[in-house]
C-alpha atoms as a PDB file:
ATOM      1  CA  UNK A   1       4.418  -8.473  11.364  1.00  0.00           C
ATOM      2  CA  UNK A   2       3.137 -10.126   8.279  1.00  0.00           C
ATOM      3  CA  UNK A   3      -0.283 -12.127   9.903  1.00  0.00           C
ATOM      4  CA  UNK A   4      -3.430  -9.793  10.605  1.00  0.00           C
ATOM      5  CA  UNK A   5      -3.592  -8.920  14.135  1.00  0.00           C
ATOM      6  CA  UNK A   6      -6.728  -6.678  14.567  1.00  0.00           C
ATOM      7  CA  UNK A   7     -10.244  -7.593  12.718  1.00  0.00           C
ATOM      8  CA  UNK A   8     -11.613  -4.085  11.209  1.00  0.00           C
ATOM      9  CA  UNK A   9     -15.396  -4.394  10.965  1.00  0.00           C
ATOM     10  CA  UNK A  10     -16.841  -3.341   7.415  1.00  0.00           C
ATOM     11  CA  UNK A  11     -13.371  -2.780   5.800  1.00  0.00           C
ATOM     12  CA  UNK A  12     -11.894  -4.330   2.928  1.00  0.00           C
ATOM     13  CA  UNK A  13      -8.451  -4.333   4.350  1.00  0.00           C
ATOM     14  CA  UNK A  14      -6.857  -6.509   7.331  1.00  0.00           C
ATOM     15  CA  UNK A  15      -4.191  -5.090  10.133  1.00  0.00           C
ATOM     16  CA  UNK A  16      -1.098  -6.361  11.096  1.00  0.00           C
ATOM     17  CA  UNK A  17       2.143  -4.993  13.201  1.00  0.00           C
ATOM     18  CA  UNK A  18       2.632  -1.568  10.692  1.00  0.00           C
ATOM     19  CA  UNK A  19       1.526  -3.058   7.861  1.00  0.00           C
ATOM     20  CA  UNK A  20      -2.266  -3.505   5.856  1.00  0.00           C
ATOM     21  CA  UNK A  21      -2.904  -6.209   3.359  1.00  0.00           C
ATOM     22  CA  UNK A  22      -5.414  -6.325   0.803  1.00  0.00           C
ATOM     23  CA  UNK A  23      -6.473  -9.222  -1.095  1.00  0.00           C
ATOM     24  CA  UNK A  24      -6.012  -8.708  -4.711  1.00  0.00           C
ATOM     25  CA  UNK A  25      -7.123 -11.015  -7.874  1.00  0.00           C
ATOM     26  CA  UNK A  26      -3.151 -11.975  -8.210  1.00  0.00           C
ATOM     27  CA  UNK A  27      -3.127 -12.522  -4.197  1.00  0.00           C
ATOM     28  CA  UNK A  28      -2.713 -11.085  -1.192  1.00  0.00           C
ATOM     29  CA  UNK A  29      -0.450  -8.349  -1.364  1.00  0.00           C
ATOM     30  CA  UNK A  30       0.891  -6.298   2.101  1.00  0.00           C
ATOM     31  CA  UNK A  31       1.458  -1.956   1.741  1.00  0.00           C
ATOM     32  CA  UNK A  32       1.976   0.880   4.404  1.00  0.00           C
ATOM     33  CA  UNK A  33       1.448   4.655   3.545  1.00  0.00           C
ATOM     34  CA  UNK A  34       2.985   7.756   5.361  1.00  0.00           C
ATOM     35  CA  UNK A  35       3.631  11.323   5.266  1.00  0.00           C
ATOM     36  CA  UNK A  36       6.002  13.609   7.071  1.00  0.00           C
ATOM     37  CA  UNK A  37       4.631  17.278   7.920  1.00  0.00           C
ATOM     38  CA  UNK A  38       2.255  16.857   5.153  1.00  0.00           C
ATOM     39  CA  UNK A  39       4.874  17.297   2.517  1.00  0.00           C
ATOM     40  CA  UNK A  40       6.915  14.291   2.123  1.00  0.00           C
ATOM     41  CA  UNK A  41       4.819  11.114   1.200  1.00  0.00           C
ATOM     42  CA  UNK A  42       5.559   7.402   0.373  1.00  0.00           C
ATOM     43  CA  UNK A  43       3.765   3.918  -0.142  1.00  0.00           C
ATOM     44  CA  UNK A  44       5.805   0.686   0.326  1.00  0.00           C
ATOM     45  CA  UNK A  45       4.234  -2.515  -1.259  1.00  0.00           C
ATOM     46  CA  UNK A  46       5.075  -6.276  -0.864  1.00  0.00           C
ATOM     47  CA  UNK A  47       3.622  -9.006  -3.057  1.00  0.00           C
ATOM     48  CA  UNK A  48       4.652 -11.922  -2.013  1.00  0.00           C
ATOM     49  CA  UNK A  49       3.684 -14.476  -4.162  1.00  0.00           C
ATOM     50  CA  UNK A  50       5.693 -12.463  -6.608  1.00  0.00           C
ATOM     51  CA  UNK A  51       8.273 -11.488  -4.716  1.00  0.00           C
ATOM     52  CA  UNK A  52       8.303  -8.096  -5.574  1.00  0.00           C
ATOM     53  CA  UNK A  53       8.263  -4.689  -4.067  1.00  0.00           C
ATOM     54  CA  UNK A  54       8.407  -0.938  -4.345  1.00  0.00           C
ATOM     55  CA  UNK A  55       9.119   1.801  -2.632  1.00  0.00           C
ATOM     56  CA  UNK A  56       7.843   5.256  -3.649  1.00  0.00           C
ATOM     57  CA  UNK A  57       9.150   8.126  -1.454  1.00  0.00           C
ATOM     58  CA  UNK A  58       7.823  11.673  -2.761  1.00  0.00           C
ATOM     59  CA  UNK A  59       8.769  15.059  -1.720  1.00  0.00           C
ATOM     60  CA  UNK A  60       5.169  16.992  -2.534  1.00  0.00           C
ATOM     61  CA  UNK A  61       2.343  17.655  -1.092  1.00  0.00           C
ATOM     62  CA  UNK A  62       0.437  16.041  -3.778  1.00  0.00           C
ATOM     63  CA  UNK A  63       2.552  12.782  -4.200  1.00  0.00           C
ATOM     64  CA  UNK A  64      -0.377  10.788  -2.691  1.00  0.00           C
ATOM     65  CA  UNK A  65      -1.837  11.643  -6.062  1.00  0.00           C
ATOM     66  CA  UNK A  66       1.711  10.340  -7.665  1.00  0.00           C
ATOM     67  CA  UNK A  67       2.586   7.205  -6.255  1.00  0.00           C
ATOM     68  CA  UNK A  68      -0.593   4.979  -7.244  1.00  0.00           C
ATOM     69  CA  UNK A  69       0.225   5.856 -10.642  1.00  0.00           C
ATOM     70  CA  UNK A  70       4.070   4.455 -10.349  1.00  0.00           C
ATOM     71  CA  UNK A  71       2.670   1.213  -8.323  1.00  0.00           C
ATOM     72  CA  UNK A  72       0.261   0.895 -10.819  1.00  0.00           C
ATOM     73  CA  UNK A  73       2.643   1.093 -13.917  1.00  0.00           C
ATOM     74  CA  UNK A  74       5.189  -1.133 -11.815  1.00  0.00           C
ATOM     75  CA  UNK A  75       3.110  -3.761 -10.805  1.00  0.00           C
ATOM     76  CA  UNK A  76      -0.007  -4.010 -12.797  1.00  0.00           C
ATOM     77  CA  UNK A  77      -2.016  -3.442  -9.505  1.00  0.00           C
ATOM     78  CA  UNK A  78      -5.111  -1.314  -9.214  1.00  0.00           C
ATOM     79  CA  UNK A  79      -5.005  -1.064  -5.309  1.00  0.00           C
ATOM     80  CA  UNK A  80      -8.096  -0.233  -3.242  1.00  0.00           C
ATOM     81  CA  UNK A  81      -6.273   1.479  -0.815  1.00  0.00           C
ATOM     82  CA  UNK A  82      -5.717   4.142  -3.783  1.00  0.00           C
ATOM     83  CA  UNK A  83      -9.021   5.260  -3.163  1.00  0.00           C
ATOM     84  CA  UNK A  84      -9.070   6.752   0.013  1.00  0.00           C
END
């Protein structure tokens, strides 16, 4: 689940079974991003070399617009998966 299983040409990020993973300048760091009839978003985060993680489940349309700002106030991490 946790070991890249797909090469993406040209991206920045790596696949694996549900999950992406990013490298950042603290590590490699693993996320996955969803929404539910548009409405209800969340972003789940693992840093492993850490050993942290967070959850953010949101119930607006606009949470996609919510949740980088909690990751980034929780974990110090400027993700570029926050720009898409």
């Amino acid at each position: 689940m946790l070991h890249r299983q797909i090469d993406v040409a040209g991206r920045w990020t790596d696949k694996g079974l549900g999950w992406n993973f990013e490298a950042t300048p603290r590590g490699p760091v693993f996320y996955h991003f969803g929404r539910n009839a548009g409405i209800f978003k969340s972003f789940a985060l693992g840093d492993p070399a850490r050993q942290i993680g967070i959850v953010v489940s949101t119930n607006a349309a606009s949470g996609n617009l919510l949740y980088p700002r909690v990751v980034r106030a929780a974990t110090g991490l400027d993700l570029l998966a926050f720009d898409v």
